[in-house]
C-alpha atoms as a PDB file:
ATOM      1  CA  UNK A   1     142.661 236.610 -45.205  1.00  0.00           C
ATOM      2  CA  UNK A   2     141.990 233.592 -42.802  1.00  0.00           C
ATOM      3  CA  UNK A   3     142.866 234.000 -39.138  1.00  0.00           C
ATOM      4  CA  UNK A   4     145.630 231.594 -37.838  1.00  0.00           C
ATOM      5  CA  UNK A   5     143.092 231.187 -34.660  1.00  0.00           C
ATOM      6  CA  UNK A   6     140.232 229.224 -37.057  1.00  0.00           C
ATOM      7  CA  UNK A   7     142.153 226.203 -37.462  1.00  0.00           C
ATOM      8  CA  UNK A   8     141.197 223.019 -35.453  1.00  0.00           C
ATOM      9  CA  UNK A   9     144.470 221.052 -35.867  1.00  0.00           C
ATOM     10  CA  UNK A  10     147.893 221.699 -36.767  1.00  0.00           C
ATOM     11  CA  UNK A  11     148.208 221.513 -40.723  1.00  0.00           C
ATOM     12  CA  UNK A  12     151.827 219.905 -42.214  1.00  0.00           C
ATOM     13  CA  UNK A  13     151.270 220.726 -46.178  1.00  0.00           C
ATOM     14  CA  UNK A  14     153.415 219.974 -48.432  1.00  0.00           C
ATOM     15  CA  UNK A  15     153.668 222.336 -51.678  1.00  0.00           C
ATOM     16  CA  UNK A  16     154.841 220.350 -55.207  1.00  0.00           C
ATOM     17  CA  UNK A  17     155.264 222.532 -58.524  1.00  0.00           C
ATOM     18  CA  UNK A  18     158.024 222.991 -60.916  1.00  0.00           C
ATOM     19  CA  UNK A  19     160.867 225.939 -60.715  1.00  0.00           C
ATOM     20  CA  UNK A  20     159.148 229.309 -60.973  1.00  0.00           C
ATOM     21  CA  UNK A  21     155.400 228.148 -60.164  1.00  0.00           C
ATOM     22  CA  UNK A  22     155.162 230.459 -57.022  1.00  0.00           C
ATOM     23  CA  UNK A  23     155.637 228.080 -54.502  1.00  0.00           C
ATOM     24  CA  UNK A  24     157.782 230.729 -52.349  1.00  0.00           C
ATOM     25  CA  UNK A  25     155.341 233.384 -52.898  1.00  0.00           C
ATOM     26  CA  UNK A  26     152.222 231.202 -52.078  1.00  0.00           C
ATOM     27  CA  UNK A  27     154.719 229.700 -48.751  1.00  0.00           C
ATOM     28  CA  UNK A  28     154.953 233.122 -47.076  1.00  0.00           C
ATOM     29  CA  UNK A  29     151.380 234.402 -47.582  1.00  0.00           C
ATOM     30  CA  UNK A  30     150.437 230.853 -45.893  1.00  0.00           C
ATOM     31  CA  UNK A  31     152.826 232.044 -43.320  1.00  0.00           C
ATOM     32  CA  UNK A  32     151.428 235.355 -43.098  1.00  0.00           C
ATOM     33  CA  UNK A  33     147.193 233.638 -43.435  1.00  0.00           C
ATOM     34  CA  UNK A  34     147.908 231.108 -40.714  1.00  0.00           C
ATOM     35  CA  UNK A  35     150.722 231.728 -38.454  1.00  0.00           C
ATOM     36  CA  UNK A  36     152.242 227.919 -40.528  1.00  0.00           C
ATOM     37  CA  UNK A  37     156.269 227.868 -40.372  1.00  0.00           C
ATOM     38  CA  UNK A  38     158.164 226.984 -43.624  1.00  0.00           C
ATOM     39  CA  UNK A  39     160.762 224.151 -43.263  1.00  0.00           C
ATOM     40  CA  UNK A  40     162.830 223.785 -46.342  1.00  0.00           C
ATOM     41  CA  UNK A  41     165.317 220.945 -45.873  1.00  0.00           C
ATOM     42  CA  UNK A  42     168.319 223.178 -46.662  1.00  0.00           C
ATOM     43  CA  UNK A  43     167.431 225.576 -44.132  1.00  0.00           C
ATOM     44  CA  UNK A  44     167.022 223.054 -41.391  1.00  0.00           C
ATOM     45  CA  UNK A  45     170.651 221.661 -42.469  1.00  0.00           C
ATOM     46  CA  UNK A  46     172.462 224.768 -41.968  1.00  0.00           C
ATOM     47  CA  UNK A  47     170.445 225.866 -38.767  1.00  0.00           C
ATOM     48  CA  UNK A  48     170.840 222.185 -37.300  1.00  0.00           C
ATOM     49  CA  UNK A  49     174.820 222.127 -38.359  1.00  0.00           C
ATOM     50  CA  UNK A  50     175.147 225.570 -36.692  1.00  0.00           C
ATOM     51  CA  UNK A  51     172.952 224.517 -33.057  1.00  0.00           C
ATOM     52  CA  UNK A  52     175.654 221.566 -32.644  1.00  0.00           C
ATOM     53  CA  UNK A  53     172.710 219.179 -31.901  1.00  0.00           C
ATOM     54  CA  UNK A  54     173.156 215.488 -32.391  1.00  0.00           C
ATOM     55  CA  UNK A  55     171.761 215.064 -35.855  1.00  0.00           C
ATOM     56  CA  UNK A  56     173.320 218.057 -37.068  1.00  0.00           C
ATOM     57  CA  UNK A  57     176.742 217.203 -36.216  1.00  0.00           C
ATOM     58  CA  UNK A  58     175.993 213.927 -37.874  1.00  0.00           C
ATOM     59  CA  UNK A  59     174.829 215.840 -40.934  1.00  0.00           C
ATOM     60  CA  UNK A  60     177.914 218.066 -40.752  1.00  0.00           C
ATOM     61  CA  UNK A  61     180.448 214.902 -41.051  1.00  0.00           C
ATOM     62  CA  UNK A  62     178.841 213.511 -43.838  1.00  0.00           C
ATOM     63  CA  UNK A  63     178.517 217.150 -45.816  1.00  0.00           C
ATOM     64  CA  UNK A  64     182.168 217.578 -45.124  1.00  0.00           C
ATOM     65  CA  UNK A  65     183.300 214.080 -46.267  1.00  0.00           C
ATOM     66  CA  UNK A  66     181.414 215.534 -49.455  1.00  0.00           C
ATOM     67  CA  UNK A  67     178.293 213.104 -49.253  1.00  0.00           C
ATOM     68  CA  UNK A  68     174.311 213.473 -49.177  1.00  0.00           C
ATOM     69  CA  UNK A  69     173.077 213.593 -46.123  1.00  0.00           C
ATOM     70  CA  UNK A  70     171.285 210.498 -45.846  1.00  0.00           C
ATOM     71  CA  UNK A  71     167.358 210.675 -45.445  1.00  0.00           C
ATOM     72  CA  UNK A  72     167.408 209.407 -42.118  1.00  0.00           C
ATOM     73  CA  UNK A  73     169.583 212.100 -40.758  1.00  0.00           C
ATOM     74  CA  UNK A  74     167.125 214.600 -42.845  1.00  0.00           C
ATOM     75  CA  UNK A  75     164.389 213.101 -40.800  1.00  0.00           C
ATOM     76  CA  UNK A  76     165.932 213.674 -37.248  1.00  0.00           C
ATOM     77  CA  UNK A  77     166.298 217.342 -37.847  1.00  0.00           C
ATOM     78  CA  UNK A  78     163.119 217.482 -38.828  1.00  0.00           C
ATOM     79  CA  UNK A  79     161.430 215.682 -36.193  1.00  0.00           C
ATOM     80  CA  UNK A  80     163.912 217.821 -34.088  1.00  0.00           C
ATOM     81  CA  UNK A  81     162.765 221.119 -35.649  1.00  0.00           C
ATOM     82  CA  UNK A  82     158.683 220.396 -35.320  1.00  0.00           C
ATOM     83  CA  UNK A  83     159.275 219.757 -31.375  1.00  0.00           C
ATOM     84  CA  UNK A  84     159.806 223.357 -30.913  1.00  0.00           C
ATOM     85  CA  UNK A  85     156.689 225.838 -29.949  1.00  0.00           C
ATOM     86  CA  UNK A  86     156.631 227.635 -32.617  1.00  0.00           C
ATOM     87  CA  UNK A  87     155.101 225.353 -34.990  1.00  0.00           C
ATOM     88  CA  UNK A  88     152.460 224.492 -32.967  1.00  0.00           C
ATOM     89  CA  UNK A  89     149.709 225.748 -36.030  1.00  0.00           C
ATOM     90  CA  UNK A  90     151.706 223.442 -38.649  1.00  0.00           C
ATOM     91  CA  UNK A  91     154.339 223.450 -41.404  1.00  0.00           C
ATOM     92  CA  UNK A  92     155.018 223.906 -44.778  1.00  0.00           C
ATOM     93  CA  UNK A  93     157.394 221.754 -46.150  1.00  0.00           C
ATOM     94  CA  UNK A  94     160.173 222.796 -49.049  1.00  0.00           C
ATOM     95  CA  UNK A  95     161.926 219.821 -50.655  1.00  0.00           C
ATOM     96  CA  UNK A  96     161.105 217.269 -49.144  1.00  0.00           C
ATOM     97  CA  UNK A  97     160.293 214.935 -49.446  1.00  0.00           C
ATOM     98  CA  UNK A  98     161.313 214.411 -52.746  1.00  0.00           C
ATOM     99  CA  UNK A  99     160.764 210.701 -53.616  1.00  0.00           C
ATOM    100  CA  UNK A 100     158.013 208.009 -52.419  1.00  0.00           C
ATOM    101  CA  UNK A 101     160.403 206.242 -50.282  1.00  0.00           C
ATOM    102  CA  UNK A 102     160.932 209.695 -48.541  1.00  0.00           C
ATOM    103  CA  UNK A 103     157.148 210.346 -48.449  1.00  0.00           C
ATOM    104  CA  UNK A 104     156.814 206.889 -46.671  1.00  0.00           C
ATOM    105  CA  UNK A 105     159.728 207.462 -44.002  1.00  0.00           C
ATOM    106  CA  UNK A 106     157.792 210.855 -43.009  1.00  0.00           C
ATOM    107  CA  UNK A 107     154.489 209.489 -42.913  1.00  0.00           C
ATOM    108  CA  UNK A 108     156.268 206.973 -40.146  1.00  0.00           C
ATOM    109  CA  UNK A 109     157.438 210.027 -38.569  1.00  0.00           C
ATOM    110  CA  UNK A 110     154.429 212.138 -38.234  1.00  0.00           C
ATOM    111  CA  UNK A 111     152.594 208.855 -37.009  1.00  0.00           C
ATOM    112  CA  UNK A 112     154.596 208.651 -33.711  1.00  0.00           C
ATOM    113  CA  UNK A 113     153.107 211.963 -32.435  1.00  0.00           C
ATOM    114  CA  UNK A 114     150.035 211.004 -34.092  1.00  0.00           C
ATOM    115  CA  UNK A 115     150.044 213.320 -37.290  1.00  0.00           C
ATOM    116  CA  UNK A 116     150.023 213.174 -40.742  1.00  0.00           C
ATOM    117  CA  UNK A 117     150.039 215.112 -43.920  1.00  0.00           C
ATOM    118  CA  UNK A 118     147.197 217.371 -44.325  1.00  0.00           C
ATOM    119  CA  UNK A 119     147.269 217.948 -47.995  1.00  0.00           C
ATOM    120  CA  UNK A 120     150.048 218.372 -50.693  1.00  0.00           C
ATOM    121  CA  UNK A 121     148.976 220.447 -52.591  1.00  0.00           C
ATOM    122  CA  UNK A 122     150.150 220.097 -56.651  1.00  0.00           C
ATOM    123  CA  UNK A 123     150.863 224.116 -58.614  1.00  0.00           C
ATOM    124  CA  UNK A 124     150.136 223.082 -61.755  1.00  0.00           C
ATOM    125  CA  UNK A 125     150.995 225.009 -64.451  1.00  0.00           C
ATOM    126  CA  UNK A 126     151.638 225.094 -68.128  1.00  0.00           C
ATOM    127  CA  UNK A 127     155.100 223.787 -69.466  1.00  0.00           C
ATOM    128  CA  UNK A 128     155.402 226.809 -72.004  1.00  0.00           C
ATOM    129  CA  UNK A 129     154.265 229.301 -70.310  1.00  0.00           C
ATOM    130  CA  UNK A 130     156.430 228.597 -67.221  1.00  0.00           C
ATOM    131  CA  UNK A 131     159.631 228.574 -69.753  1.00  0.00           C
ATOM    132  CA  UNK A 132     157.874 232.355 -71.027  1.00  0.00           C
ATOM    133  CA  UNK A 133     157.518 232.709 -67.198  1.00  0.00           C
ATOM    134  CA  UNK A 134     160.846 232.076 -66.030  1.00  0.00           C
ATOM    135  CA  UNK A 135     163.103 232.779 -69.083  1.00  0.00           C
ATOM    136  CA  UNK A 136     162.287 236.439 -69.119  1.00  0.00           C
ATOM    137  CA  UNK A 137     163.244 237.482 -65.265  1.00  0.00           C
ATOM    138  CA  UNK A 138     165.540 239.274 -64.037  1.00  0.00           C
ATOM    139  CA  UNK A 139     166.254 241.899 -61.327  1.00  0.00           C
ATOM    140  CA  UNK A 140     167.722 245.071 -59.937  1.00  0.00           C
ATOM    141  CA  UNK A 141     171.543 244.581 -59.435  1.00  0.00           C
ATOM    142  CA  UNK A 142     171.056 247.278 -56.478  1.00  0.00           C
ATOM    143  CA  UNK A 143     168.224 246.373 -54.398  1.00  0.00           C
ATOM    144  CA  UNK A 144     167.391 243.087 -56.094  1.00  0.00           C
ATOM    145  CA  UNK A 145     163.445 244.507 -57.294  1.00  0.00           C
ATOM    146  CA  UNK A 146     162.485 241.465 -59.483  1.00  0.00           C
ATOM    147  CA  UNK A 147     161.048 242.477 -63.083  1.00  0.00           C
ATOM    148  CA  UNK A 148     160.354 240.737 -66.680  1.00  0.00           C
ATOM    149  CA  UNK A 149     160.785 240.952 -69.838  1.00  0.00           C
ATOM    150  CA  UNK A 150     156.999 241.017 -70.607  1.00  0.00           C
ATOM    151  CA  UNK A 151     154.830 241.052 -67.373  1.00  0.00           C
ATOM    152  CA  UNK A 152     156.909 243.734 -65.679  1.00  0.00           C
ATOM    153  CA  UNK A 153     159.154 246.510 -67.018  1.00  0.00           C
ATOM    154  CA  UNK A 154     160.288 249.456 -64.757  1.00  0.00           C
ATOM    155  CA  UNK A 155     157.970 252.395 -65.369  1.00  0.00           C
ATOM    156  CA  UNK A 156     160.887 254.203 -67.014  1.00  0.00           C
ATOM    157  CA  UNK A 157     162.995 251.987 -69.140  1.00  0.00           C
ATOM    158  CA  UNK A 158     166.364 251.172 -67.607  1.00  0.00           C
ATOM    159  CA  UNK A 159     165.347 252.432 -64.041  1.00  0.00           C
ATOM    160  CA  UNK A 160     164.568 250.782 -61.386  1.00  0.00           C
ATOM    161  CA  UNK A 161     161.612 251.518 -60.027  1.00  0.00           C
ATOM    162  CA  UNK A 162     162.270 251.113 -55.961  1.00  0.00           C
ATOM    163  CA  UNK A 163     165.631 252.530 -55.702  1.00  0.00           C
ATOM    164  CA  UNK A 164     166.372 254.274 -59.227  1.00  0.00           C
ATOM    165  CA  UNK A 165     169.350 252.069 -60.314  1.00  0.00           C
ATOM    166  CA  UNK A 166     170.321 251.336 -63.633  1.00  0.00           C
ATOM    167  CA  UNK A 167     171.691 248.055 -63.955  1.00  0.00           C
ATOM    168  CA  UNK A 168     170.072 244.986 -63.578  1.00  0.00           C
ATOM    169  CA  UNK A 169     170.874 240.773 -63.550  1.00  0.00           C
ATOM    170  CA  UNK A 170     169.706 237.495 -65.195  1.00  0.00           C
ATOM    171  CA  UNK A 171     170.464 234.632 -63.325  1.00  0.00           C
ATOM    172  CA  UNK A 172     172.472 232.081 -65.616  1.00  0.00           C
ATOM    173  CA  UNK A 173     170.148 229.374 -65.318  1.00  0.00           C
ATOM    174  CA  UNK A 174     166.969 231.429 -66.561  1.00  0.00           C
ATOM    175  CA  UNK A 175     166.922 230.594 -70.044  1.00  0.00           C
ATOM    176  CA  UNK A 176     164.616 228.801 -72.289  1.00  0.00           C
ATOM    177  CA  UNK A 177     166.810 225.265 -73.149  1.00  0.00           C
ATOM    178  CA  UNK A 178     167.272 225.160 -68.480  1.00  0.00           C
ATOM    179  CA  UNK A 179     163.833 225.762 -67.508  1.00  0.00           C
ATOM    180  CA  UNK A 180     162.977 223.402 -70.332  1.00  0.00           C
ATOM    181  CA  UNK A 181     165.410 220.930 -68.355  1.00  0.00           C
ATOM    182  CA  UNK A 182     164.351 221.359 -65.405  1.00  0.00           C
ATOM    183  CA  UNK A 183     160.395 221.218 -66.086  1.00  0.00           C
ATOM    184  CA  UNK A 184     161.284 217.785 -67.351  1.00  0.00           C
ATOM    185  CA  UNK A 185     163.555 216.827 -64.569  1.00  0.00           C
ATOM    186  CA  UNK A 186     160.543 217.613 -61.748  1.00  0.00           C
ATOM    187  CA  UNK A 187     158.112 215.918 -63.400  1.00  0.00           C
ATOM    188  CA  UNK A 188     160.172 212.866 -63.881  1.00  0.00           C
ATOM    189  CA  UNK A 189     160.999 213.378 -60.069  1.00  0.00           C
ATOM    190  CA  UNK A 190     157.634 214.428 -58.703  1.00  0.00           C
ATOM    191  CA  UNK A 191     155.289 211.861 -60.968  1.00  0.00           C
ATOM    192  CA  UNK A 192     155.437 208.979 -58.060  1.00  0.00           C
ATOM    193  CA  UNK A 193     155.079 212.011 -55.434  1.00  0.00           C
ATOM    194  CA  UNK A 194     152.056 212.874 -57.194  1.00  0.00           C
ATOM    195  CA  UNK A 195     150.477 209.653 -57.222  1.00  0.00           C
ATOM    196  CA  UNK A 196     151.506 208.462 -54.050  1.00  0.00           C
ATOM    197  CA  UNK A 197     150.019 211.430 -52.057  1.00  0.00           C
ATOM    198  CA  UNK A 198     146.770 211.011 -54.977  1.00  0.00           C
ATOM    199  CA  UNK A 199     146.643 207.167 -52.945  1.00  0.00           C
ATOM    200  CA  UNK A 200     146.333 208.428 -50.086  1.00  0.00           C
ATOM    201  CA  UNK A 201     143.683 211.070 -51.157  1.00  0.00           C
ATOM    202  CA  UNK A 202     145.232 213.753 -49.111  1.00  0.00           C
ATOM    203  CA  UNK A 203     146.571 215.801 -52.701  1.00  0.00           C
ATOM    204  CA  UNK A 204     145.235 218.868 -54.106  1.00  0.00           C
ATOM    205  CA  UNK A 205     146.154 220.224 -57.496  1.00  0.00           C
ATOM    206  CA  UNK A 206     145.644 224.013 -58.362  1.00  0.00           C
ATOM    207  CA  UNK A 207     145.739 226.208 -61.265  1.00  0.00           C
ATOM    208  CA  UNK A 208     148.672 228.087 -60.999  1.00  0.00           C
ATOM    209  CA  UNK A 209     149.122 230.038 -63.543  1.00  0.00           C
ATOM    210  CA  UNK A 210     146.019 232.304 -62.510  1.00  0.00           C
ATOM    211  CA  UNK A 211     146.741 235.336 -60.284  1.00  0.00           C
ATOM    212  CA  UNK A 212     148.937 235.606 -57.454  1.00  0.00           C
ATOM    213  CA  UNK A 213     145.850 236.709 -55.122  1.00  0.00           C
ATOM    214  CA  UNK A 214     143.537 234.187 -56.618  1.00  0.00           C
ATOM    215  CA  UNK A 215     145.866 231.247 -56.286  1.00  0.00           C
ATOM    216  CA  UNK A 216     145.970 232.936 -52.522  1.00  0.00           C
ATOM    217  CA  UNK A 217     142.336 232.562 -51.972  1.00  0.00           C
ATOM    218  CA  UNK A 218     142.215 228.756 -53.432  1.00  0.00           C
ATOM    219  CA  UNK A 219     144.967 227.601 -51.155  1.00  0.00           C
ATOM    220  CA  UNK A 220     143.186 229.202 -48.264  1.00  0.00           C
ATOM    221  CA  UNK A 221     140.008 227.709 -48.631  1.00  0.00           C
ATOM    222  CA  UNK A 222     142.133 224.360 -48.909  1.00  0.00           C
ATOM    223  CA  UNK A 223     143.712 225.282 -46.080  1.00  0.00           C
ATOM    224  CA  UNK A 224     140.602 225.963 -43.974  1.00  0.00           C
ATOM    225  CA  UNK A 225     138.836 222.911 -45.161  1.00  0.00           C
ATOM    226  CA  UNK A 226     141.336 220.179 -44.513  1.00  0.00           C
ATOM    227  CA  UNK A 227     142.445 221.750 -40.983  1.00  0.00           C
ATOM    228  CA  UNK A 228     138.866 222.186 -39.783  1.00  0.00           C
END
């Protein structure tokens, strides 16, 4: 795939697509493609909580007086986090941000060192399919191999195939009537995301319900052409 070494400028992306579109999957081969860091918001809460620095002890009061963490903490973590070397070739942001307001407030913070979003980048997929998609998963109880109902079955029913176990998990929320929920939740949530970063002509929308390896290859071209 691309080298890390032929981009010009540092990239900050931001991935949007409803539960089980592949945004984790796509993330880390990004990682892997480009030698980009993924920041998701939760992460950076529980790493900036456990550093002690100034916004994280902020963020820890509020948690434990059972709040949200307010987006203006959010932001000093993050501007926190992206001072350190080793996302010098760019991020890929994970939740957040999550509304236009919060879109706004980290255009206003990329400004100041005299960045801004490269692309966000819209998975699109199909609303049935992803409920198909998501509803039949479920995994390895022992080594957590992830299979499905209809795309893939161990090779010898009732086995898993990396580490031979026999009993396997569905996660509680991966059924048809909460994936249906939660498609209509995100797009509800993301609409004003979608046209906000459509304003400002930086968003990209791709097919995912292709190929893992093809969806790869898009996003890497995208990558390549807005970082040259």
């Amino acid at each position: 795939m691309t080298d890390a070494t032929t981009l010009t400028r540092p990239a900050v992306l931001i991935l949007l697509g409803p539960p089980g579109a592949g945004k984790g999957t796509q993330a880390r081969m990004l990682e892997e493609d480009f030698g980009l860091v993924q920041l998701s918001t939760g992460d950076l809460l529980r790493a900036a909580v456990a550093a002690g620095t100034e916004a994280g002890n902020r963020a820890k009061a509020v948690m434990e007086a059972g709040q949200l963490v307010s987006d203006e903490i959010v932001l000093a973590i993050l501007k926190d986090r992206m001072s350190q070397p080793d996302v010098a070739r760019g991020i890929i942001l994970d939740g957040f941000p999550r509304t236009a307001g919060q879109a706004a407030a980290l255009d206003d913070l990329l400004a100041a060192t005299d960045q801004k979003v490269t692309a966000a980048i819209s998975l699109e997929v199909d609303d049935e399919a992803m409920v198909g998609r998501v509803s039949g998963r479920y995994t390895c109880a022992g080594c957590g191999e992830g299979y499905h109902d209809e795309f893939k079955q161990p090779a010898v029913a009732g086995t898993c195939d990396k580490c031979g176990g026999t009993t396997f998990k569905r996660r509680a929320d991966d059924n048809a009537e909460t994936v249906r929920e939660r498609l209509s939740a995100y797009h509800a949530q993301t609409a004003p995301l979608i046209a906000y970063y459509d304003g400002k002509g930086v968003l990209e929308r791709i097919d995912a319900m292709g190929a893992i390896d093809q969806i790869r290859r898009t996003l890497s071209a995208i990558v390549s052409r807005v970082s040259a």
